[in-house]
N, C-alpha and C. Protein backbone atom coordinates (compact mmCIF):
# COMPACT_ATOMS: atom_id res chain seq x y z
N UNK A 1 129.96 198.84 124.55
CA UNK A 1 130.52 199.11 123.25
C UNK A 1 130.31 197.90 122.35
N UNK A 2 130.08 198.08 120.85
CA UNK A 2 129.71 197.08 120.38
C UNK A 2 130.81 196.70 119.74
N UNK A 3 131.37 195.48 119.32
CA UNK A 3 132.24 194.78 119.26
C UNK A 3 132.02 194.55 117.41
N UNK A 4 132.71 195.49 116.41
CA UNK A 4 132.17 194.82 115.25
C UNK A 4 133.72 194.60 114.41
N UNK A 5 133.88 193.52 113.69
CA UNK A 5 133.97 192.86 112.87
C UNK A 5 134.47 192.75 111.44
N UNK A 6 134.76 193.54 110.79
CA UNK A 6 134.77 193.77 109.17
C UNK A 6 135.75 192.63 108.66
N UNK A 7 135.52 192.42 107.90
CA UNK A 7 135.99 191.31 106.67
C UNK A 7 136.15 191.20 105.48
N UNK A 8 137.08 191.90 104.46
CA UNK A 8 136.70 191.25 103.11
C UNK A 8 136.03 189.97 102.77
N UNK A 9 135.37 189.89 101.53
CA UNK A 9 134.88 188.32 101.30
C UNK A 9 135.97 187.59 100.66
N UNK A 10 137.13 188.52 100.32
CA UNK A 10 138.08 187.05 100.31
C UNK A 10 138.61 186.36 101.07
N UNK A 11 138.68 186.99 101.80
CA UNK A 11 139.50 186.31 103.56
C UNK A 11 138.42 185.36 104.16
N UNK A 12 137.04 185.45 103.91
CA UNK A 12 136.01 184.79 104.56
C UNK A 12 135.31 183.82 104.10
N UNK A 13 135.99 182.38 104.49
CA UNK A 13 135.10 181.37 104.00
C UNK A 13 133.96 180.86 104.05
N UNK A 14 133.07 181.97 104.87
CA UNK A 14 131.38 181.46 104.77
C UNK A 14 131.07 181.88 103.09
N UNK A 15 131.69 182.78 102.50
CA UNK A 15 131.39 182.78 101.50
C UNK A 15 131.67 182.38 99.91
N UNK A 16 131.08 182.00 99.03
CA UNK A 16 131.38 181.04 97.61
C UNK A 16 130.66 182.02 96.98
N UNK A 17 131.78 182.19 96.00
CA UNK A 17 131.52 182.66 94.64
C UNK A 17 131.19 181.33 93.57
N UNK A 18 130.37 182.07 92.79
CA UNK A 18 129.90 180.99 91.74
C UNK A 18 129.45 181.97 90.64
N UNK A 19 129.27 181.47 89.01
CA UNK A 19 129.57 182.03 88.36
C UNK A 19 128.12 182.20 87.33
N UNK A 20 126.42 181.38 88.47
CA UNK A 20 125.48 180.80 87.75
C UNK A 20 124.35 182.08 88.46
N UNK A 21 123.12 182.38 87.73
CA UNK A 21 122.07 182.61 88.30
C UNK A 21 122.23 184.20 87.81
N UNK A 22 123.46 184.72 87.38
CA UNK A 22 123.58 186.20 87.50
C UNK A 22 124.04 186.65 86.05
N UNK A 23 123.74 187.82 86.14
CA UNK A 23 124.28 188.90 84.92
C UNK A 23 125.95 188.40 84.56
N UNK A 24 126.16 188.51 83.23
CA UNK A 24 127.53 188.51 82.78
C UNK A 24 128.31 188.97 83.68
N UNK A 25 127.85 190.39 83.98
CA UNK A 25 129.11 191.18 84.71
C UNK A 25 129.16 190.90 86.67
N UNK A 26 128.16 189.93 86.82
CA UNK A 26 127.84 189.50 87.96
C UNK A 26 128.33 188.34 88.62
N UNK A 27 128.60 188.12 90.02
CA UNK A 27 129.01 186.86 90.52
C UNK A 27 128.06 186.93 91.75
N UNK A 28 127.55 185.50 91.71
CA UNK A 28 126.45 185.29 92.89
C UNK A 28 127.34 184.81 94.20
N UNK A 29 127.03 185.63 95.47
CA UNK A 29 127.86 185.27 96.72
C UNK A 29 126.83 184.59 97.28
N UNK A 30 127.11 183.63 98.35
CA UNK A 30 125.81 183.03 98.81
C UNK A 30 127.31 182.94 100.37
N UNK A 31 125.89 183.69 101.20
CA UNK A 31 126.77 183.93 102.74
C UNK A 31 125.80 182.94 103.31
N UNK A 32 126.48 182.45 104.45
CA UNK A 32 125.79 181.74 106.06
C UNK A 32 125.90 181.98 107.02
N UNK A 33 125.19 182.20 108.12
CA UNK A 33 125.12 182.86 109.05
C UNK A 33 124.92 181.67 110.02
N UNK A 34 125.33 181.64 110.96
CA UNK A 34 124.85 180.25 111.84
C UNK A 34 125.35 180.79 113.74
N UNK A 35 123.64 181.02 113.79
CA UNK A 35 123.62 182.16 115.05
C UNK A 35 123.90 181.14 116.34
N UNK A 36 124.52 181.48 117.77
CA UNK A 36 124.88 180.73 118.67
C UNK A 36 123.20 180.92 119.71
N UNK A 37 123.83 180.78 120.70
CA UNK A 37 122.36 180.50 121.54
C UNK A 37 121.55 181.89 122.31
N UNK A 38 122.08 183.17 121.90
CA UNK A 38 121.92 184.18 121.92
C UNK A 38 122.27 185.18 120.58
N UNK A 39 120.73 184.60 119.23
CA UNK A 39 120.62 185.02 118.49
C UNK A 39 120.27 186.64 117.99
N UNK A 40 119.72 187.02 119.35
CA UNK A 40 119.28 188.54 119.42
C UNK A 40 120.33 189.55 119.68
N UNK A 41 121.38 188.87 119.96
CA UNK A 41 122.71 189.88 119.98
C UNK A 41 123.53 190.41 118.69
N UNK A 42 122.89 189.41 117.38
CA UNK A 42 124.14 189.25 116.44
C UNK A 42 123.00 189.93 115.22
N UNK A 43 123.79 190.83 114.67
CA UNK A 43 123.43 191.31 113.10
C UNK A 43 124.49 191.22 112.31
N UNK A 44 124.46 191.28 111.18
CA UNK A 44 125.46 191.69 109.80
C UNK A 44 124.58 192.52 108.98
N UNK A 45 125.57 193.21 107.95
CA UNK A 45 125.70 193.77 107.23
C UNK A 45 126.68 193.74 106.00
N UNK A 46 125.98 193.56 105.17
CA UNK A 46 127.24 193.11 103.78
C UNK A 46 126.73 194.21 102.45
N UNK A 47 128.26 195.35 102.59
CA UNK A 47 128.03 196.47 101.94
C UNK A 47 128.84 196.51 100.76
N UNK A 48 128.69 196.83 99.53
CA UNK A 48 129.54 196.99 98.08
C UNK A 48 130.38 197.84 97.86
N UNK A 49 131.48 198.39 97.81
CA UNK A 49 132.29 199.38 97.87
C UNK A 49 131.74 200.39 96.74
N UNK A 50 129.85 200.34 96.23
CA UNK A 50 129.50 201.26 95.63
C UNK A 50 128.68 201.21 96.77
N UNK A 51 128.87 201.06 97.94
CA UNK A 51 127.55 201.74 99.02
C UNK A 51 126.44 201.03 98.93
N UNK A 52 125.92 199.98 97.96
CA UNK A 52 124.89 199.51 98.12
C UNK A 52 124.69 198.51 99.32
N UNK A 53 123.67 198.26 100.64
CA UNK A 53 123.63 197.17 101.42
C UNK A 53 122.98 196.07 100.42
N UNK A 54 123.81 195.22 100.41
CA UNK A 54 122.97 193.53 99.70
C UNK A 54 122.99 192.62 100.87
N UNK A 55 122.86 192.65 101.82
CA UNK A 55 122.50 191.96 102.88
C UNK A 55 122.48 192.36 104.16
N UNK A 56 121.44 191.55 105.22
CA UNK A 56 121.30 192.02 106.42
C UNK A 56 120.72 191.05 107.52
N UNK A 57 120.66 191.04 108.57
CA UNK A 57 120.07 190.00 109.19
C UNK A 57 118.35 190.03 109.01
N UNK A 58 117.70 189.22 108.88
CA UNK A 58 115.99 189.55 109.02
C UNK A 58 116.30 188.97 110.45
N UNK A 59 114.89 190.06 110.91
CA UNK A 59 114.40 190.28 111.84
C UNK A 59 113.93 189.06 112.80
N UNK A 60 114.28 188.82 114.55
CA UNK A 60 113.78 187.96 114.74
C UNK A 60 114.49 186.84 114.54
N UNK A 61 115.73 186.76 114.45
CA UNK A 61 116.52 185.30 114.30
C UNK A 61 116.23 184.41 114.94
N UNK A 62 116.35 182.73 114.97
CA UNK A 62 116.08 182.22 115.87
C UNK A 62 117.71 181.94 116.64
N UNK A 63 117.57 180.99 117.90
CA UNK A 63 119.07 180.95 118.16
C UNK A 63 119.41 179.17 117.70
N UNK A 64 120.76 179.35 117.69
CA UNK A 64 121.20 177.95 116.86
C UNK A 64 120.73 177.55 115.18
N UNK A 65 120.32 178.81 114.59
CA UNK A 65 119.72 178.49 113.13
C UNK A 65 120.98 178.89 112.11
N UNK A 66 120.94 177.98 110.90
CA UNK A 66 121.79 178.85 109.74
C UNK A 66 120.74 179.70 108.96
N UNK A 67 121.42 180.77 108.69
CA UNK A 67 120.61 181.50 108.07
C UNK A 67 121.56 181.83 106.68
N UNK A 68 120.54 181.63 105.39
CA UNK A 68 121.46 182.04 104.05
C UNK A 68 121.06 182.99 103.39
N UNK A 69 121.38 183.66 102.89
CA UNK A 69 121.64 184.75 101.62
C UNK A 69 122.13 184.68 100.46
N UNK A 70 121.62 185.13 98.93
CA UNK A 70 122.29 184.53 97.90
C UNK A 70 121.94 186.06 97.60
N UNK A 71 122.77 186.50 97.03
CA UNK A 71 123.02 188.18 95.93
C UNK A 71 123.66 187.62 94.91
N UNK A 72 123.38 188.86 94.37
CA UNK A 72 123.74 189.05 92.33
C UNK A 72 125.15 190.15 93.09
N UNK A 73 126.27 189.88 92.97
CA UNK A 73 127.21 191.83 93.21
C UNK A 73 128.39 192.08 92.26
N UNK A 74 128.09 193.35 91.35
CA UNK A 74 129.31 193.46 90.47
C UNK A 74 130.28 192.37 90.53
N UNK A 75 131.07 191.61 89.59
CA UNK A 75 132.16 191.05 89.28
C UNK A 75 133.39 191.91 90.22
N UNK A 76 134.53 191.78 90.52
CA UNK A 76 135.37 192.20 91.24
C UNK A 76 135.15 193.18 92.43
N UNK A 77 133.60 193.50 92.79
CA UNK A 77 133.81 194.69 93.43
C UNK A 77 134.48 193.71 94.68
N UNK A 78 134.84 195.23 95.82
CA UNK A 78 135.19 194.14 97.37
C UNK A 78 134.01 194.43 97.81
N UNK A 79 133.40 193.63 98.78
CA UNK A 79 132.46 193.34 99.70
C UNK A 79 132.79 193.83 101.07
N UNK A 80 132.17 194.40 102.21
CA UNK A 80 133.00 194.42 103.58
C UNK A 80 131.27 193.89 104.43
N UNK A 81 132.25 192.87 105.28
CA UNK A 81 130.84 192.11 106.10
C UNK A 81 131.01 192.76 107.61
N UNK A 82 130.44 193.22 108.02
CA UNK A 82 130.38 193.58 109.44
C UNK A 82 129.43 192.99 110.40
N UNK A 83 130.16 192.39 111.18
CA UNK A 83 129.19 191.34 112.41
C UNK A 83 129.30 192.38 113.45
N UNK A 84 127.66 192.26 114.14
CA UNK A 84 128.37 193.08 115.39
C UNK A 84 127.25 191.83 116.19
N UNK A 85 127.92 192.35 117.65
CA UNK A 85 127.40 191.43 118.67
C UNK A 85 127.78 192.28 120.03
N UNK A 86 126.20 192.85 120.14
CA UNK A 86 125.63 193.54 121.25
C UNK A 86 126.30 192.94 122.31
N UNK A 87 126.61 192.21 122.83
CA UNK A 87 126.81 191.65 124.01
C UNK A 87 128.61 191.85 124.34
N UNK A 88 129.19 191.72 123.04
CA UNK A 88 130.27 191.75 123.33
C UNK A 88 130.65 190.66 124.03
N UNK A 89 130.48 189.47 123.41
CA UNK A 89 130.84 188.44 124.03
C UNK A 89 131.49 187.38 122.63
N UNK A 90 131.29 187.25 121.71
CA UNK A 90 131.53 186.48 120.70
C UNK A 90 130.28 185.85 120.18
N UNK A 91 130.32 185.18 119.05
CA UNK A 91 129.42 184.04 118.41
C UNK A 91 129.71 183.22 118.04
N UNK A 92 129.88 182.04 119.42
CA UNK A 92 130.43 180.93 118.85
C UNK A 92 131.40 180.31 120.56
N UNK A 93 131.09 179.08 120.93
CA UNK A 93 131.66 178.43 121.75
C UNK A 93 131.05 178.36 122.85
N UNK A 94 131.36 179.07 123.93
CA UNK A 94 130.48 178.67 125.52
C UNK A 94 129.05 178.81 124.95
N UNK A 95 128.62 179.76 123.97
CA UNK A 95 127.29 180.29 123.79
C UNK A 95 126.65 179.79 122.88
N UNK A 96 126.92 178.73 122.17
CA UNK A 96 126.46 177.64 121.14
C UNK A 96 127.70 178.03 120.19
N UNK A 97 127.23 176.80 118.83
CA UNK A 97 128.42 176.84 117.77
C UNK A 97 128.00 178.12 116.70
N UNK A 98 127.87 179.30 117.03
CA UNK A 98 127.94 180.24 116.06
C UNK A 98 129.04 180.53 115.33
């Protein structure tokens, strides 16, 4: 069973809002991902409460890498991030610092 995750982006400090690079009605999120030593277990998904996906893992992670993302997403919408991890083991500690 896969073990997933959801999060608002306010509760989640991998992510910063900033107020540069985007449309008036826009705020740029810039997420990090920082995979443990079994990178092939872990995806995300970061969906807009209009259904659009603005992020995802690319393909092929390495293990122990940060990986970043910067989006344009409506001003106030909520965000929901979903980690999953095939293994069902976590990301992060015995298995590197994910």
């Amino acid at each position: 069973m896969r073990n997933k995750l959801l999060l608002f982006f306010l509760f989640l400090s991998a992510f910063q809002l900033q107020a540069q690079d985007c449309a008036e009605t826009e705020v740029q999120v810039i997420f990090d991902f920082l995979t443990d030593n079994y990178a092939y277990e872990s995806s995300w998904t970061l969906i807009g409460a209009d259904g659009i996906t603005y992020s995802t893992e690319p393909e092929g992670m390495e293990n122990a890498t940060t990986y970043s993302d910067t989006i344009c997403a409506p001003a106030g919408m909520c965000l929901t991030l979903t980690i999953d991890d095939t293994a069902n083991d976590g990301i992060c500690c015995g298995f590197g610092e994910g």
